[in-house]
Protein backbone atom coordinates (compact mmCIF):
# COMPACT_ATOMS: atom_id res chain seq x y z
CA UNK A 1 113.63 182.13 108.95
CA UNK A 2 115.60 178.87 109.13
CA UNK A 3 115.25 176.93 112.57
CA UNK A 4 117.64 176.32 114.87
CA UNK A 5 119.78 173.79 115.18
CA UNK A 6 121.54 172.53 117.99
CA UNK A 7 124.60 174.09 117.52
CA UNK A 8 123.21 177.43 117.13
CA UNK A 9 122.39 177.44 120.91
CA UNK A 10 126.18 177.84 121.35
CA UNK A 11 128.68 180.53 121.62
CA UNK A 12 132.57 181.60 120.82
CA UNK A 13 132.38 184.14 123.56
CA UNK A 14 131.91 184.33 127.08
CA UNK A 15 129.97 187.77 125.97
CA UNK A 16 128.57 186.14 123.38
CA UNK A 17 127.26 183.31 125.48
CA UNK A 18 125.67 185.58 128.15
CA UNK A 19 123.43 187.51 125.60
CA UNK A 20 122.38 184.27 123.98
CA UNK A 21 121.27 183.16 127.69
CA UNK A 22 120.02 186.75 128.53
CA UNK A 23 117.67 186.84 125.14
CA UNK A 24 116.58 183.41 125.58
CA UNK A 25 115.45 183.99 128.96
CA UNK A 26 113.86 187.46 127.64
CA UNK A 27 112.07 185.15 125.04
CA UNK A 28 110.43 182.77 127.67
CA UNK A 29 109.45 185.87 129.57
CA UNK A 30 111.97 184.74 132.43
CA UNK A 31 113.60 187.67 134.82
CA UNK A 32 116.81 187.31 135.13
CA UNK A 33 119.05 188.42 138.35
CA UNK A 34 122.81 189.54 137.47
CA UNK A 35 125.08 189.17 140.24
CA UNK A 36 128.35 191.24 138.79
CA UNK A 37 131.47 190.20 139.40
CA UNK A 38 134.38 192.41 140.87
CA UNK A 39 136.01 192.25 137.44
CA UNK A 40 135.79 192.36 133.85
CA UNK A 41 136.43 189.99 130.84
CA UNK A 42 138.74 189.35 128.43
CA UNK A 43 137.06 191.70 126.06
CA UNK A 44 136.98 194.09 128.60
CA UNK A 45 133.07 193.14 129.09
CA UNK A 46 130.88 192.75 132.25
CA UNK A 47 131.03 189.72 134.34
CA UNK A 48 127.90 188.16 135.73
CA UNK A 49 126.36 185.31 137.65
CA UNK A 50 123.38 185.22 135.82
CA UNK A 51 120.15 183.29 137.56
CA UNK A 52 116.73 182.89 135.73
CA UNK A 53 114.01 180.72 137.74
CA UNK A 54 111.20 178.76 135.62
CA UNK A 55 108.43 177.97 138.26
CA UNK A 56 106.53 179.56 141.35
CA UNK A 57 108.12 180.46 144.01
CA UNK A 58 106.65 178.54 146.33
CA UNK A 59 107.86 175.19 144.53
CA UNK A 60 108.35 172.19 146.98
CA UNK A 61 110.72 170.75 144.01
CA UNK A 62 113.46 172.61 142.33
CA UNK A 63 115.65 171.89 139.28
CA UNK A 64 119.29 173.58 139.48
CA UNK A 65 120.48 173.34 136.16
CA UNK A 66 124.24 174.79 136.11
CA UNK A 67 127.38 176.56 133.67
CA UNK A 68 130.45 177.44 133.77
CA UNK A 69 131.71 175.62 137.31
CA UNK A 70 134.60 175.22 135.62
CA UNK A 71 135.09 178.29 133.51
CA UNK A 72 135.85 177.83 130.07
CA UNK A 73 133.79 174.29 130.54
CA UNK A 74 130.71 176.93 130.04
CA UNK A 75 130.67 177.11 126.55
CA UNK A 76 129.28 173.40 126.74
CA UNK A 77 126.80 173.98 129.84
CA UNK A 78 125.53 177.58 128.25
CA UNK A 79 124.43 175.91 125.42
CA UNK A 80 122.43 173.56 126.93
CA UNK A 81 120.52 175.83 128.75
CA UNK A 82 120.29 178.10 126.00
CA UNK A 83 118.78 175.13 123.93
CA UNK A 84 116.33 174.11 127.09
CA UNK A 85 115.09 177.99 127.09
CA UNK A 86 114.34 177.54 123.31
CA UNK A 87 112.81 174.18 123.49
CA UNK A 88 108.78 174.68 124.08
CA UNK A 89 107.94 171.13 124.56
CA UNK A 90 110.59 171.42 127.57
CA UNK A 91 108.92 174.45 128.78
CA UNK A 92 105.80 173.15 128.62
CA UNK A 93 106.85 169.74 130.39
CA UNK A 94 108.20 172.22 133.43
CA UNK A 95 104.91 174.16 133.69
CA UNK A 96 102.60 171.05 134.00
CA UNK A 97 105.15 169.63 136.64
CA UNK A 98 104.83 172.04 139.18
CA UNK A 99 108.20 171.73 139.58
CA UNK A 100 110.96 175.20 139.04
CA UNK A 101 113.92 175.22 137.48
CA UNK A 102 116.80 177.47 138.29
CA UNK A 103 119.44 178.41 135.42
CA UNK A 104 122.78 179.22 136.77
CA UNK A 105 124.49 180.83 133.47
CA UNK A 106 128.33 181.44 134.64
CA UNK A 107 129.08 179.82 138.20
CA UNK A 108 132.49 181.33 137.57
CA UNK A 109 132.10 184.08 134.57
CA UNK A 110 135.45 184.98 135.29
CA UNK A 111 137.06 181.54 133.99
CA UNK A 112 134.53 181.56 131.36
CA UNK A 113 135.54 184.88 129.91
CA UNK A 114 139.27 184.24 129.88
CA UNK A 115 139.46 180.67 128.93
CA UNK A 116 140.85 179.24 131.84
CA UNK A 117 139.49 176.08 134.18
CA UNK A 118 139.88 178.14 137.72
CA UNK A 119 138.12 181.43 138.94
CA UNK A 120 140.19 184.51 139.30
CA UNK A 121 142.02 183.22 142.12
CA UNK A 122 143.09 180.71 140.53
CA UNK A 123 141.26 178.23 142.27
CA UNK A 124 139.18 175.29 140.84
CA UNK A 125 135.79 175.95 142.27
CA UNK A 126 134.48 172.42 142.39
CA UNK A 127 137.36 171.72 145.42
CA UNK A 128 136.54 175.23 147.38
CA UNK A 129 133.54 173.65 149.30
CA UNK A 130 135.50 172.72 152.22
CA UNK A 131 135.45 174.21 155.52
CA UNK A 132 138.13 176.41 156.20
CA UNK A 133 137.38 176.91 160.22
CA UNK A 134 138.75 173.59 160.12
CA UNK A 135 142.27 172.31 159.56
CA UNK A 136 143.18 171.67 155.67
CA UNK A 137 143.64 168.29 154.72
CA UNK A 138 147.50 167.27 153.64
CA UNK A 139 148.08 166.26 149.94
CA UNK A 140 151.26 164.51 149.72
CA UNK A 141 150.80 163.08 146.69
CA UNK A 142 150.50 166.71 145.25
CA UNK A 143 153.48 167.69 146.85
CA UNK A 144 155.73 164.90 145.96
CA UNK A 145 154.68 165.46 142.17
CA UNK A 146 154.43 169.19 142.33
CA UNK A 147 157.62 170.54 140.62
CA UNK A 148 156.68 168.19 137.83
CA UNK A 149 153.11 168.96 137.31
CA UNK A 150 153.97 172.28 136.60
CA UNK A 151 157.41 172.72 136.16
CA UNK A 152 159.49 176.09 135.81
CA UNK A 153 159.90 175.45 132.29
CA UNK A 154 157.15 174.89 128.95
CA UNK A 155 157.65 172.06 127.31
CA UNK A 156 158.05 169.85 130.24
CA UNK A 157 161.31 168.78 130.54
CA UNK A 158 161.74 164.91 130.37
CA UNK A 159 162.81 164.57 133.79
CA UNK A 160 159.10 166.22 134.71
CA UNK A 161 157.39 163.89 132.18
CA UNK A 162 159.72 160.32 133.65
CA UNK A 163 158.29 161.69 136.89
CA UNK A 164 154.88 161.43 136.29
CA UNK A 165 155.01 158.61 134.29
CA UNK A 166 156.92 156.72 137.34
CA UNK A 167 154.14 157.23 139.71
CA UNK A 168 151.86 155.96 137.55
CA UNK A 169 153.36 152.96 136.73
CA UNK A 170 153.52 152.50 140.86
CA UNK A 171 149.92 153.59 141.41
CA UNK A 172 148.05 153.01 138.02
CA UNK A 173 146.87 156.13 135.84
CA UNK A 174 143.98 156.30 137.78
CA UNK A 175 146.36 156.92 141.15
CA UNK A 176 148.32 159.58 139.32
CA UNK A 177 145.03 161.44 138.08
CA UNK A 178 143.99 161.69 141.52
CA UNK A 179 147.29 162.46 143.13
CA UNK A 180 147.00 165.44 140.15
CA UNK A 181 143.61 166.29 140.52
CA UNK A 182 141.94 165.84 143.53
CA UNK A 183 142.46 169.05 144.85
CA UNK A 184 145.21 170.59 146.70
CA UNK A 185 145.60 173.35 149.30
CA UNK A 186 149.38 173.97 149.62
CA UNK A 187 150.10 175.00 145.77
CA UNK A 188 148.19 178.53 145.00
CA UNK A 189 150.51 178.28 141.59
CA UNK A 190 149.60 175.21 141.08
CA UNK A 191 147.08 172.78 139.70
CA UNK A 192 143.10 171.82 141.00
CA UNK A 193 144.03 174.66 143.93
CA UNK A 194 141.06 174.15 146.44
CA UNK A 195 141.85 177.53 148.05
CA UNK A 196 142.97 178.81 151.67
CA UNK A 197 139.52 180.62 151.37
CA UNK A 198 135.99 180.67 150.26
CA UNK A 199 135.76 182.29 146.36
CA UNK A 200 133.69 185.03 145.14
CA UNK A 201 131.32 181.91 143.17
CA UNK A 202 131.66 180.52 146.42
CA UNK A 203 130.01 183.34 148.17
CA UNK A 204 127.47 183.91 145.32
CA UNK A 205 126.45 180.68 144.76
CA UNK A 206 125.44 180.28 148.52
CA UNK A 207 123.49 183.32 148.25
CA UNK A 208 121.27 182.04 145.26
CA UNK A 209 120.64 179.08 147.38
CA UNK A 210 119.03 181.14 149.91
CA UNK A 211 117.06 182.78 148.01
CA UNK A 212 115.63 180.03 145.65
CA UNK A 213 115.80 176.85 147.52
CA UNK A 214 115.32 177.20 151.15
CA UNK A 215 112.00 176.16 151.83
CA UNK A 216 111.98 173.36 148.55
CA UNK A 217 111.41 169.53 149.58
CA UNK A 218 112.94 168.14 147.22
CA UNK A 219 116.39 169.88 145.05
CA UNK A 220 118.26 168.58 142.14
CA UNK A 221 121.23 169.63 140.72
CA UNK A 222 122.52 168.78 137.20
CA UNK A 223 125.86 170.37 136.61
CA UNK A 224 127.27 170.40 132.76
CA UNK A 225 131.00 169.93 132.98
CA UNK A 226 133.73 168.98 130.28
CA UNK A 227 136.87 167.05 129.37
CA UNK A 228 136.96 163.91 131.01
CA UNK A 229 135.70 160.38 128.91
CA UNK A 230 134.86 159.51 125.16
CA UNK A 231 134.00 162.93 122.97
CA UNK A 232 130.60 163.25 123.06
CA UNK A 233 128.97 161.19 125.44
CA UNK A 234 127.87 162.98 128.51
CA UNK A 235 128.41 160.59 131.76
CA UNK A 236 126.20 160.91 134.21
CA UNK A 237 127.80 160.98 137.87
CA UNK A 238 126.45 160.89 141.08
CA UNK A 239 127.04 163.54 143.28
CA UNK A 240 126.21 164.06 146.60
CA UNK A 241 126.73 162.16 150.19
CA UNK A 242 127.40 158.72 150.45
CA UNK A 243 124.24 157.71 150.59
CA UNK A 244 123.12 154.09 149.13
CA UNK A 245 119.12 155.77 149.16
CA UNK A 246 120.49 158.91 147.17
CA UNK A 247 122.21 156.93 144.92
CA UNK A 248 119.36 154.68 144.22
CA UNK A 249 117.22 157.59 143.49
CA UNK A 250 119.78 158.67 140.86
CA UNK A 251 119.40 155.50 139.08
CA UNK A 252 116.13 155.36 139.30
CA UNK A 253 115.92 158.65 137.54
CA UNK A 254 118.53 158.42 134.78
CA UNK A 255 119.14 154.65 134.96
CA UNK A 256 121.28 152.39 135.56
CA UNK A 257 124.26 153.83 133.84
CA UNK A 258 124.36 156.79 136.37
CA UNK A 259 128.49 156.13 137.53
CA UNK A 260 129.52 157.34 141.29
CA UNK A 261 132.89 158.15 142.27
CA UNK A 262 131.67 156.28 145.42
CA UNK A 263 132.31 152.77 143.83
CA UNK A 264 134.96 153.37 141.36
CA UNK A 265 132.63 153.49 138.51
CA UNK A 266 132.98 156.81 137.70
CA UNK A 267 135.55 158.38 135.35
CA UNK A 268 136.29 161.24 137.66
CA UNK A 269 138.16 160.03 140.95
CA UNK A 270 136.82 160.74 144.66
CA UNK A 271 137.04 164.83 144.78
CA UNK A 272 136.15 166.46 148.16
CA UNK A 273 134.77 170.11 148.45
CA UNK A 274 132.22 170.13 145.34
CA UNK A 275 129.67 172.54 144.03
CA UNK A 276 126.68 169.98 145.67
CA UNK A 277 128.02 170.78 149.66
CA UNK A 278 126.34 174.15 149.40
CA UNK A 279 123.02 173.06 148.44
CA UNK A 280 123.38 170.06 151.95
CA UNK A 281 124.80 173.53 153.78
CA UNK A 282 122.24 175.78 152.26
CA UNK A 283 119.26 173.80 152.03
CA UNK A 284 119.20 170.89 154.80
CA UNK A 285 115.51 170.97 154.51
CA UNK A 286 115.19 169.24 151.58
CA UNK A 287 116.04 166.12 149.57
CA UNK A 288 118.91 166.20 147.17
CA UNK A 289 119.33 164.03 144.09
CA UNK A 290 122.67 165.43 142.35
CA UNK A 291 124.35 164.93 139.23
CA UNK A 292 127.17 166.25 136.98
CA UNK A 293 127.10 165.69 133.69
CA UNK A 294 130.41 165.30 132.42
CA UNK A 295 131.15 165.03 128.82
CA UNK A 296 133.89 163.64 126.87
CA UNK A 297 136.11 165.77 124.62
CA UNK A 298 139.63 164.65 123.90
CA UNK A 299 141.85 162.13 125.68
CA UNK A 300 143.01 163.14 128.97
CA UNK A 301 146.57 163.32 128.90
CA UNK A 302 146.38 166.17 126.35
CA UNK A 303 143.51 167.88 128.73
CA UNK A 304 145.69 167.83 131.38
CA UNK A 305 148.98 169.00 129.33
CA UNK A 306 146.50 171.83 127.93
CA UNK A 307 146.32 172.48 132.25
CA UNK A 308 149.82 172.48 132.43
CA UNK A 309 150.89 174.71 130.24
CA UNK A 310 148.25 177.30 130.93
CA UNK A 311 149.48 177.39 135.03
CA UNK A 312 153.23 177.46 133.27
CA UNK A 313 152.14 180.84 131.51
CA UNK A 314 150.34 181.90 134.70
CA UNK A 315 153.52 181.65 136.55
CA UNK A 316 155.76 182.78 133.94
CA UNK A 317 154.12 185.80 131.72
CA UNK A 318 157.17 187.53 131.20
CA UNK A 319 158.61 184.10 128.99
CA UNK A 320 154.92 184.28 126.76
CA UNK A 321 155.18 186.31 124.13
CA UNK A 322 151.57 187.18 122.26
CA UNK A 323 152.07 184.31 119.89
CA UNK A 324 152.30 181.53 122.41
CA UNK A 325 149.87 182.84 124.79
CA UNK A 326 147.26 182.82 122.45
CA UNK A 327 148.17 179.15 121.04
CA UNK A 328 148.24 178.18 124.57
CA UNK A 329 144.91 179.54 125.52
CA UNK A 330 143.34 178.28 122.10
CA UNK A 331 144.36 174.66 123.13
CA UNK A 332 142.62 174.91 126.96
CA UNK A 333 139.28 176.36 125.04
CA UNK A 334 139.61 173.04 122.16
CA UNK A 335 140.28 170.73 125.55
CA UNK A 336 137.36 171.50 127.15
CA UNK A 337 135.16 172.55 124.12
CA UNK A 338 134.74 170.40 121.18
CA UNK A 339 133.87 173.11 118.21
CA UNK A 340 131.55 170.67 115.82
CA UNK A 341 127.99 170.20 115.14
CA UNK A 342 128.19 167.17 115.63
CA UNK A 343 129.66 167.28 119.28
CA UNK A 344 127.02 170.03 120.08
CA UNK A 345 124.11 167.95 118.71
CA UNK A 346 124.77 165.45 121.06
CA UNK A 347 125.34 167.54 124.09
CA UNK A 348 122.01 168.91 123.40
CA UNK A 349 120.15 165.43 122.62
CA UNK A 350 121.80 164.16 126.32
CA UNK A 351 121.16 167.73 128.32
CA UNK A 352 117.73 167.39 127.11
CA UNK A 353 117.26 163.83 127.99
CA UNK A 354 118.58 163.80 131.43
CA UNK A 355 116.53 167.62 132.45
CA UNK A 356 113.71 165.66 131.52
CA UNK A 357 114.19 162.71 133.41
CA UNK A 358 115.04 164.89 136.64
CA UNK A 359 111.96 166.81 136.17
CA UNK A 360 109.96 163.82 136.17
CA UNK A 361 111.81 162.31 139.14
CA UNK A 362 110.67 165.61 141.08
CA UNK A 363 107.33 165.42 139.99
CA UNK A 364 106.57 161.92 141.09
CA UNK A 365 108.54 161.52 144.37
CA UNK A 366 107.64 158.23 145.86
């Protein structure tokens, strides 16, 4: 039998994906707990959180190693875990650490499945961790630029496009990326929707929490994510409080090119209501060191056209015939999925690299 490279360890599927991550964790002789969600796929196939843990269960460290926060951004995060569940020098590294790791295959399966960025309702689950007893913060920004983010008609018309490209010539791209994408709460039809409500990943993310990392002393957190700098290269971003300690400790894990949207350093801008707030909610008993690893795929103004147009159809289905709805979908998946072996290779080589270097940051706390 020929080995596997690293590009076998990923999928064209969500369904495909899933039973790659379900044999592999079969294979290592991991359980795996399947927390279905309320609808089905694409294909018409099952939907599933799907959580394996490496480790005892009486861990004081734990390694959260997460998919799919971002939906169709899952192809990239499934095969790195799929490739860490294959790799025996990994395994064996985990078992003389002492330390577990939790796989999270599919933080929102439903995204995953059907090619889009946002869970089923249409929110962007990396801006629901807010607290909605509490009143929503305003985004005028969004609103001003809302009609032309996604306007009523696909291709933008130039006034839409002269819009945009007016603000940022008054507040610099970087201003007009987070005016777009830092999360809004007023535009359910719209783009980076934080939600009026907690999601269903939401919910089930919280619960996994419970159940694995409550009584940890120490909890990491690398989430894979997609489509924002140079294809390829997976940055390394801070997440978590602003704390200059924390931060430190991130560095002094994964070096000194760990970025932080904290400083400016970062590609991403300042986003409130991420995945990490449910492990400080969750699990205030124990010290967090968080990271997402966010790799490049192709220049961001065409990710964020590919966004766009896919809200456009949203809003609009009965202007898409089949034709364009596929071509449309097709161009969100390439966006946010960069279909070579050479692209995979080195989202494997970095996964691989930084899991390690966590795992040895847990091992050896100071």
């Amino acid at each position: 039998m020929t080995p596997a490279t690293a590009a076998d360890h990923f999928s064209q599927t969500y369904a495909q994906a899933r039973q790659r991550f379900l044999d592999a964790a079969a294979a290592a002789g991991l359980e795996v707990a399947s927390h279905a969600h309320p609808l089905k796929g694409h294909e018409g196939e099952d939907l599933a959180l799907d959580v394996a843990r490496d480790g005892p269960a009486d861990a004081e460290a734990v390694l959260i190693i997460s998919s799919a926060c971002h939906g169709v951004e899952g192809y990239c995060g499934s095969g790195v875990q799929v490739a860490l569940l294959h790799d025996a020098d990994w395994r064996t590294q985990v078992r003389a650490s002492g330390v577990a790791v939790l796989y999270l295959h599919g933080l929102n399966p439903h995204g995953f499945s059907w090619w889009r960025r946002t869970t089923h309702e249409n929110v962007d689950l990396n801006r629901n961790f807010v607290d909605f007893s509490k009143p929503l913060p305003a985004t005028p920004a969004y609103d001003e630029l809302a009609r032309a983010i996604v306007p009523d008609e696909w291709p933008a018309p130039a006034a839409a496009q002269q819009q945009l490209a007016a603000y940022a010539v008054q507040h610099g791209e970087r201003g007009l990326r987070g005016a777009i994408g830092n999360g809004q709460h007023s535009h359910p039809n719209g783009l980076f929707f934080a939600g009026t409500a907690p999601t269903w990943s939401r919910l089930r993310l919280r619960e996994v929490l419970r159940e694995h990392a409550r009584a940890c002393k120490r909890l990491a957190w690398i989430d894979v994510h997609t489509g924002l700098g140079p294809s390829g290269h997976g940055e390394p971003i801070y997440t978590g409080r602003p704390s200059k300690t924390a931060v430190e400790r991130a560095r002094h894990w994964w070096g000194p090119e760990v970025t932080s949207t904290l400083d400016g350093s970062s590609v991403s801008t300042d986003v409130q209501g991420t995945v990490p707030q449910a492990a400080h909610d969750e699990c205030p008993q124990a010290e967090f060191t968080g990271m997402a690893l966010e790799y490049g795929t192709l220049p961001p103004d065409q990710v964020i056209d590919a966004l766009r147009a896919d809200q456009w159809m949203q809003n609009h289905p009965d202007r898409v015939d089949a034709e364009t709805r596929q071509r449309i979908r097709q161009r969100v998946r390439d966006v946010f999925y960069v279909d070579t072996d050479e692209w995979k290779t080195a989202v494997v080589a970095q996964g691989q690299l930084r899991a390690s270097q966590a795992l040895a940051g847990l091992s050896s706390p100071p």
